[in-house]
N, C-alpha and C. Protein backbone atom coordinates (compact mmCIF):
# COMPACT_ATOMS: atom_id res chain seq x y z
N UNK A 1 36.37 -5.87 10.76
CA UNK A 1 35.22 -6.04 9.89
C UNK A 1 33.96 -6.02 10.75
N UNK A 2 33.06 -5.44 9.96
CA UNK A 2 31.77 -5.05 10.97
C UNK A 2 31.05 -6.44 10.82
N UNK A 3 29.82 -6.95 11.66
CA UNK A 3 28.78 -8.07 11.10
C UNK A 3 27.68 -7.21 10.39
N UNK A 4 27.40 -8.44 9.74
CA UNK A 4 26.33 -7.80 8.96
C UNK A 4 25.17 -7.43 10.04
N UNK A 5 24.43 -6.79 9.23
CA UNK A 5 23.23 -5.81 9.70
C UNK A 5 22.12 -7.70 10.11
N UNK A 6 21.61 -7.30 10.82
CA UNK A 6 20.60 -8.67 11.30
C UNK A 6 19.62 -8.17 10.31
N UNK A 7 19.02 -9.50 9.86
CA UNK A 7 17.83 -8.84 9.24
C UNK A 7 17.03 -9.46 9.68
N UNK A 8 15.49 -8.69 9.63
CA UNK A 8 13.83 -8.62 9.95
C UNK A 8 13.32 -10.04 9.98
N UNK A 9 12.87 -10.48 10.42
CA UNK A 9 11.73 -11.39 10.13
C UNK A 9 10.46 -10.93 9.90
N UNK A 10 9.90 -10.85 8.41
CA UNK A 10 8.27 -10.13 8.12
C UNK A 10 7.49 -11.37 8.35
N UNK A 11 6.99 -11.17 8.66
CA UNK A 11 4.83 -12.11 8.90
C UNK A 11 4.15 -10.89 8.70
N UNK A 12 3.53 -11.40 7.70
CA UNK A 12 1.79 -11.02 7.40
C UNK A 12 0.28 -11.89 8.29
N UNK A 13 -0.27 -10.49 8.33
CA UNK A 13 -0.94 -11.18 9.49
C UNK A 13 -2.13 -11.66 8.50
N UNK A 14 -3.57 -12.22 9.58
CA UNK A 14 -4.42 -12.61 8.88
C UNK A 14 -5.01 -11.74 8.46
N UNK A 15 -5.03 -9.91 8.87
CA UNK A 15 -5.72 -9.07 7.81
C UNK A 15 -5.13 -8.66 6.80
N UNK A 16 -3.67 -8.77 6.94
CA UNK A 16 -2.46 -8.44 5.85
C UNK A 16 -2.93 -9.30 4.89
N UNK A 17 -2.79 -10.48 4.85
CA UNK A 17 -3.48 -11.58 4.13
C UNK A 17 -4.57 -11.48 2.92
N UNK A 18 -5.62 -11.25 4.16
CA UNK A 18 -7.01 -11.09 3.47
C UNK A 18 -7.04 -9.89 2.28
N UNK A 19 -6.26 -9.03 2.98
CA UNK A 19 -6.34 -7.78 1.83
C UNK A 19 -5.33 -8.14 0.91
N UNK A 20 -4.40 -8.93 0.92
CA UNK A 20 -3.58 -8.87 -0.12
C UNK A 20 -4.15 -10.15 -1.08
N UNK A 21 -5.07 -10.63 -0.84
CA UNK A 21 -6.03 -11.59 -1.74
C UNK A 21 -7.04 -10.70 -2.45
N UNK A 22 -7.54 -10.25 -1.58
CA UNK A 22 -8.81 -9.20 -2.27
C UNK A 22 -7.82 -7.80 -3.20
N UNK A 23 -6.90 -7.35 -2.93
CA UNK A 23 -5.83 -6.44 -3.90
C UNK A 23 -5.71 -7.18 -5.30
N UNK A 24 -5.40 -8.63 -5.01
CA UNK A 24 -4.89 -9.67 -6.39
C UNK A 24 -6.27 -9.35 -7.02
N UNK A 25 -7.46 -9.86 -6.28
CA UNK A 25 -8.73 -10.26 -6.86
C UNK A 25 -9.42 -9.03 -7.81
N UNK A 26 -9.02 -8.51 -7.28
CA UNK A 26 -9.91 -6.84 -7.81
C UNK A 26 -8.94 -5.97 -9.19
N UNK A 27 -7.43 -6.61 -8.84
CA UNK A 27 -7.13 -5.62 -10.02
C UNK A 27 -6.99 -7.00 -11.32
N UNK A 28 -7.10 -8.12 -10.62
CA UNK A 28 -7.14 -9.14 -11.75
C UNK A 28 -8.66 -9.21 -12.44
N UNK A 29 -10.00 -8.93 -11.65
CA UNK A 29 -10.73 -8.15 -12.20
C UNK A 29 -11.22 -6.97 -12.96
N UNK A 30 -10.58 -5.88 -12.89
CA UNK A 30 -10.49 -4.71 -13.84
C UNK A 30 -9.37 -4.54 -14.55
N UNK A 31 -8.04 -5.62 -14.49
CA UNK A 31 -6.95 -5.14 -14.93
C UNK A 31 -6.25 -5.87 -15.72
N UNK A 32 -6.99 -7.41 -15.62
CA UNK A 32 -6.51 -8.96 -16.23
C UNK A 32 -5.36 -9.43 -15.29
N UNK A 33 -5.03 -10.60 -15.50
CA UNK A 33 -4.61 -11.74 -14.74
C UNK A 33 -3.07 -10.94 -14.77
N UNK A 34 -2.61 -10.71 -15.87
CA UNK A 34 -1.21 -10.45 -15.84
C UNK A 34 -1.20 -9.36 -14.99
N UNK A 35 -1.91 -8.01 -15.50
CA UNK A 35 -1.56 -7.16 -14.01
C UNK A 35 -1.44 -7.46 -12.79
N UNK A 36 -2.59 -8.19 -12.81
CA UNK A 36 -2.80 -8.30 -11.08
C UNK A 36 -1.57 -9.69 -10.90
N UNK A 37 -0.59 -10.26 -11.50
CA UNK A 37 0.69 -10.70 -11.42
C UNK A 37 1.62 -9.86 -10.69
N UNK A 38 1.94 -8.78 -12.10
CA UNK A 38 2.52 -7.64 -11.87
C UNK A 38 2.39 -7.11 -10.09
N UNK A 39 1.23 -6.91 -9.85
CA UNK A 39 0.98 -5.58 -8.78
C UNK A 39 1.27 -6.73 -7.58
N UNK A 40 0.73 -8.03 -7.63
CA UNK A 40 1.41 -8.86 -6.61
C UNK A 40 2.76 -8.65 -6.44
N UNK A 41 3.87 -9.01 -7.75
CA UNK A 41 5.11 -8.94 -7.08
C UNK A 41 5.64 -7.52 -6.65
N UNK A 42 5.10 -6.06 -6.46
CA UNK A 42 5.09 -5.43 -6.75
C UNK A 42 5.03 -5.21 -5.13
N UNK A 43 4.37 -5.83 -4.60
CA UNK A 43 3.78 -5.48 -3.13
C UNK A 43 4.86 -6.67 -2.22
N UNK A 44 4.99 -7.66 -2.97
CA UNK A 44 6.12 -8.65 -2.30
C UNK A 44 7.42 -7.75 -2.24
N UNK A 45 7.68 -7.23 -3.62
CA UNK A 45 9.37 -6.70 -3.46
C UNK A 45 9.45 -6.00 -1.66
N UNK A 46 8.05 -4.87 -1.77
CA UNK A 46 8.01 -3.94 -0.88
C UNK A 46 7.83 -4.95 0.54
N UNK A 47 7.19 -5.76 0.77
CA UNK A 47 7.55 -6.79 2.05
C UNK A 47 9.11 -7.12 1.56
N UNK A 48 9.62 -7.85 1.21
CA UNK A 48 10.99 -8.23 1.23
C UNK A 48 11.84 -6.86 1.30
N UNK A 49 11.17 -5.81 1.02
CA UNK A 49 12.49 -4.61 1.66
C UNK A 49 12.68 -4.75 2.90
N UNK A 50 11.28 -4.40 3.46
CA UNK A 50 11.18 -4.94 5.07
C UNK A 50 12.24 -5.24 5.96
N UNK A 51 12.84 -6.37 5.34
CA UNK A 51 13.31 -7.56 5.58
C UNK A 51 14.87 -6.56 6.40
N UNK A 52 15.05 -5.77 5.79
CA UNK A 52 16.17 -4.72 6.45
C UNK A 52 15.76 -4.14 7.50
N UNK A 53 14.58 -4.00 7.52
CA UNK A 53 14.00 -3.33 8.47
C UNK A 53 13.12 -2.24 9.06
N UNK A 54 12.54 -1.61 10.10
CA UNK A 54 11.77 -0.62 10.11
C UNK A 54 11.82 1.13 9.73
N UNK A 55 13.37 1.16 9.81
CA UNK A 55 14.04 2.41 8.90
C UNK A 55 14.43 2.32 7.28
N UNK A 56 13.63 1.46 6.50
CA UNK A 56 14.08 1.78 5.41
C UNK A 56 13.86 2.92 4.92
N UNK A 57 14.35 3.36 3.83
CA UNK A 57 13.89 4.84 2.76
C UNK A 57 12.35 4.30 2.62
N UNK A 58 11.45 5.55 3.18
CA UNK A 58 10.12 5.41 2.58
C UNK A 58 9.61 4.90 3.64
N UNK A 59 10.06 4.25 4.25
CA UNK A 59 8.88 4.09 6.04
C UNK A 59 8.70 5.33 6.79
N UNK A 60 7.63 5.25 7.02
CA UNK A 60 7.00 6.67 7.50
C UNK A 60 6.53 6.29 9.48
N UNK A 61 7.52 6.54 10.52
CA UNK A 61 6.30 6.19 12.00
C UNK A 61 4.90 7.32 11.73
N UNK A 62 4.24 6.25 12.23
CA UNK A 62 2.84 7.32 12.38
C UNK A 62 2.57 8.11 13.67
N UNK A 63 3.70 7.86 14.38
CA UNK A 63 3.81 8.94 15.72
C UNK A 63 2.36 8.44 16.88
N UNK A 64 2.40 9.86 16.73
CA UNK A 64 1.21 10.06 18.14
C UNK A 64 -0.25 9.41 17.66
N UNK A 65 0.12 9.63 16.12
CA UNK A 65 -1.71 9.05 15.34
C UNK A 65 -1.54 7.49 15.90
N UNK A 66 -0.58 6.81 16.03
CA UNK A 66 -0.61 5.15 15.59
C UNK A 66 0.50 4.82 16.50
N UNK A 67 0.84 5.14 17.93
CA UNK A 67 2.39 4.66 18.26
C UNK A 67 2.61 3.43 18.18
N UNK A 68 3.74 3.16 17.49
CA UNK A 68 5.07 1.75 17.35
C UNK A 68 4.10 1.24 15.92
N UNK A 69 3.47 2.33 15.12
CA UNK A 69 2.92 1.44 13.62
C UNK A 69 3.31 2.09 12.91
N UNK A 70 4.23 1.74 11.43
CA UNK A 70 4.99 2.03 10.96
C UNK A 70 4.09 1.96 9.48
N UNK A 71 4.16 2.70 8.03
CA UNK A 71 3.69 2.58 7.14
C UNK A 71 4.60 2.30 5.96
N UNK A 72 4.73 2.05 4.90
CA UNK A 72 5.65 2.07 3.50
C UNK A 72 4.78 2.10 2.12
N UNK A 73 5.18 2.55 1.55
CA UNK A 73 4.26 3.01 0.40
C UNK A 73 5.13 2.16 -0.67
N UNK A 74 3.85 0.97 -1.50
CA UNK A 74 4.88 -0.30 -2.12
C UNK A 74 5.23 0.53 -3.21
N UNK A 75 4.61 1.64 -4.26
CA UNK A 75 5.38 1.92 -4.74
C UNK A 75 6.98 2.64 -4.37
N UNK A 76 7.94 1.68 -5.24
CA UNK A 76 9.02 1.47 -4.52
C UNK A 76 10.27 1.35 -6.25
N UNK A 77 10.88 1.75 -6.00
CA UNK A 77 12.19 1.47 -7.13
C UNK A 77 11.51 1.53 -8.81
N UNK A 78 10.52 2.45 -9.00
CA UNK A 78 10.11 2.72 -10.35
C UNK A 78 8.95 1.52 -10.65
N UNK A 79 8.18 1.04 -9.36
CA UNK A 79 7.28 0.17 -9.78
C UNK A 79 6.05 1.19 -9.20
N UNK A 80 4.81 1.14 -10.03
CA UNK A 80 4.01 2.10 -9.56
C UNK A 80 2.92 0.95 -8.20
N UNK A 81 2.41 2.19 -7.76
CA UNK A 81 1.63 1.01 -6.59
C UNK A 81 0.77 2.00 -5.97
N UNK A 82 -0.98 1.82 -5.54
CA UNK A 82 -1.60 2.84 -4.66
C UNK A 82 -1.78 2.37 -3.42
N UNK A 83 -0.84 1.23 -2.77
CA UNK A 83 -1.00 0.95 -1.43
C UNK A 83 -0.03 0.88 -0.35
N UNK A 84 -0.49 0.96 0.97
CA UNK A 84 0.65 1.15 2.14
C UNK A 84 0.80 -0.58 2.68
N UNK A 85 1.80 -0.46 3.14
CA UNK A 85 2.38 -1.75 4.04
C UNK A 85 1.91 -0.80 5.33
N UNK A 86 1.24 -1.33 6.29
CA UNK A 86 1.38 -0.50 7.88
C UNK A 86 1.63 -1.81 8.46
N UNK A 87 2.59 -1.52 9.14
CA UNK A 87 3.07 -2.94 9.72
C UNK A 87 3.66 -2.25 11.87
N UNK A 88 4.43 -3.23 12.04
CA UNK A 88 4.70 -2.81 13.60
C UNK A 88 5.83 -3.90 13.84
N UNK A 89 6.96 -2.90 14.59
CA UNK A 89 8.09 -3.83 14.36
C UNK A 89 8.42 -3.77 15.90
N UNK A 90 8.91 -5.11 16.39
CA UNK A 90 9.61 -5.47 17.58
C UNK A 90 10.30 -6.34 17.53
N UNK A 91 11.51 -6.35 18.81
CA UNK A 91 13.01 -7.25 19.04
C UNK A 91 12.71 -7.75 19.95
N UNK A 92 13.50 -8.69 19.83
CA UNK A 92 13.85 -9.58 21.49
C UNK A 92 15.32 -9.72 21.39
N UNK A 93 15.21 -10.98 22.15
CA UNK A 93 16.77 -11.18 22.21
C UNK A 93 17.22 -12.02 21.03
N UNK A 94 16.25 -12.72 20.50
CA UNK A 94 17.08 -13.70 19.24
C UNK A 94 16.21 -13.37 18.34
N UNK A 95 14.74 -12.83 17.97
CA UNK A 95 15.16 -12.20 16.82
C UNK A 95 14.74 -10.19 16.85
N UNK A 96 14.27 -10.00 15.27
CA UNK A 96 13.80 -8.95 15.21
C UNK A 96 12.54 -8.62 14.27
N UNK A 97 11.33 -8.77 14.50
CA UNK A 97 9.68 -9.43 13.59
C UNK A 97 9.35 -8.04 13.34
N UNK A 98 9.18 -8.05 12.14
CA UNK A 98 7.87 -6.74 11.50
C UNK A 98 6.64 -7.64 11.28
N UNK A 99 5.83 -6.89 12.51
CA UNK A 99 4.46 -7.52 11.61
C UNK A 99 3.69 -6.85 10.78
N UNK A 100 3.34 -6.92 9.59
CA UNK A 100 2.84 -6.49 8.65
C UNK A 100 1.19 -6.91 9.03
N UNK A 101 0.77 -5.47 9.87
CA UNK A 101 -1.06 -5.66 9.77
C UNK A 101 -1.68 -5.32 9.15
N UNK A 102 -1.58 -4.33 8.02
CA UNK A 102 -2.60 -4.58 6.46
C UNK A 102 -2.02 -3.90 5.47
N UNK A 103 -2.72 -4.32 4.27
CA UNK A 103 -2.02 -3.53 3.40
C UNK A 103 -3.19 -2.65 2.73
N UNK A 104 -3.29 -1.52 2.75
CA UNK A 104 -4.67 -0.63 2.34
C UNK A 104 -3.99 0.72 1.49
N UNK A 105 -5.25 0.83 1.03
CA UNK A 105 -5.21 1.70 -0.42
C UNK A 105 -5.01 2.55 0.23
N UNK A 106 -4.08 3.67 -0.91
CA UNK A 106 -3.63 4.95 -0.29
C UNK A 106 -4.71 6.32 -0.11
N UNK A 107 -6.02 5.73 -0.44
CA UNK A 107 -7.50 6.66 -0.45
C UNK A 107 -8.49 6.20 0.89
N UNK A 108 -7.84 5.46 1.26
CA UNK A 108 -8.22 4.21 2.66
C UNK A 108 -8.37 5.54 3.69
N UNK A 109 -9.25 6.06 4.84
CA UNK A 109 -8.92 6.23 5.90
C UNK A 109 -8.33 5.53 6.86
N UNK A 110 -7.30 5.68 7.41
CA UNK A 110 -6.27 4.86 8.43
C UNK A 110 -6.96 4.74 9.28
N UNK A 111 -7.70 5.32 10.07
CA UNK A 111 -8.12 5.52 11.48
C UNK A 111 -9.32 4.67 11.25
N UNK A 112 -9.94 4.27 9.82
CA UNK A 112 -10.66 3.31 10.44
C UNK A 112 -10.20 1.73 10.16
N UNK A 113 -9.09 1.67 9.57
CA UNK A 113 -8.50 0.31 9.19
C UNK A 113 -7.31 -0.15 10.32
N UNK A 114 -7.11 1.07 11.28
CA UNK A 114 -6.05 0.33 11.68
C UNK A 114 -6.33 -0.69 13.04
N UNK A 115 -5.83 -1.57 13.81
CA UNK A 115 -5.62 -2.63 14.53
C UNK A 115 -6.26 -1.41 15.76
N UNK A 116 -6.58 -2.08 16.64
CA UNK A 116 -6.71 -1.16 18.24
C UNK A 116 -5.55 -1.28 18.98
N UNK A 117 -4.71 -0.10 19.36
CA UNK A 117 -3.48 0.09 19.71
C UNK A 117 -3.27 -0.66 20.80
């Protein structure tokens, strides 16, 4: 019998954070309280995929643009969504952490939202 697959440890950082307050704030503003419910758990499912890891279906490396930063697009399993997870995943010896550094609209230029490599 094989062991199971280890799974991820996700943290959201403090810009992951901030934007995923201002995401709630803005569509609970144009969209009412219940949407912006909706589009929260919507963006959680897509962190808790994570949780498997940096090869799930739908993680994209950003290569040479972004090396070791990884993206996921929360729409995910028939939930609609216009934003990316870009996160960055590393191991050690006891565990294995995705850090999730923001979550930005899919109309976002990357190059000016992302972390300094």
């Amino acid at each position: 019998m094989e062991p199971a697959p280890a799974l991820w440890i996700v943290r959201k950082g403090a810009a992951a954070n901030a934007d995923f307050k201002s995401i709630v704030r803005w569509t609970a503003a144009r969209f009412g309280h219940a949407q912006a419910r909706v589009y929260a758990k919507t963006i959680d499912a897509a962190l808790q995929e994570l949780s498997a890891g940096p090869d799930i279906i739908g993680s994209k490396a950003l290569g040479d643009f972004a090396p070791g930063i990884y993206m996921l697009h929360v729409a995910r399993k028939g939930r609609a969504g216009r934003h990316f997870v870009v996160f960055r995943a590393h191991c050690s010896q006891d565990q294995n952490v995705i850090d999730v550094l923001r979550l930005l609209h899919d109309s976002m230029d990357l190059t000016r939202h992302l972390p300094p490599g």
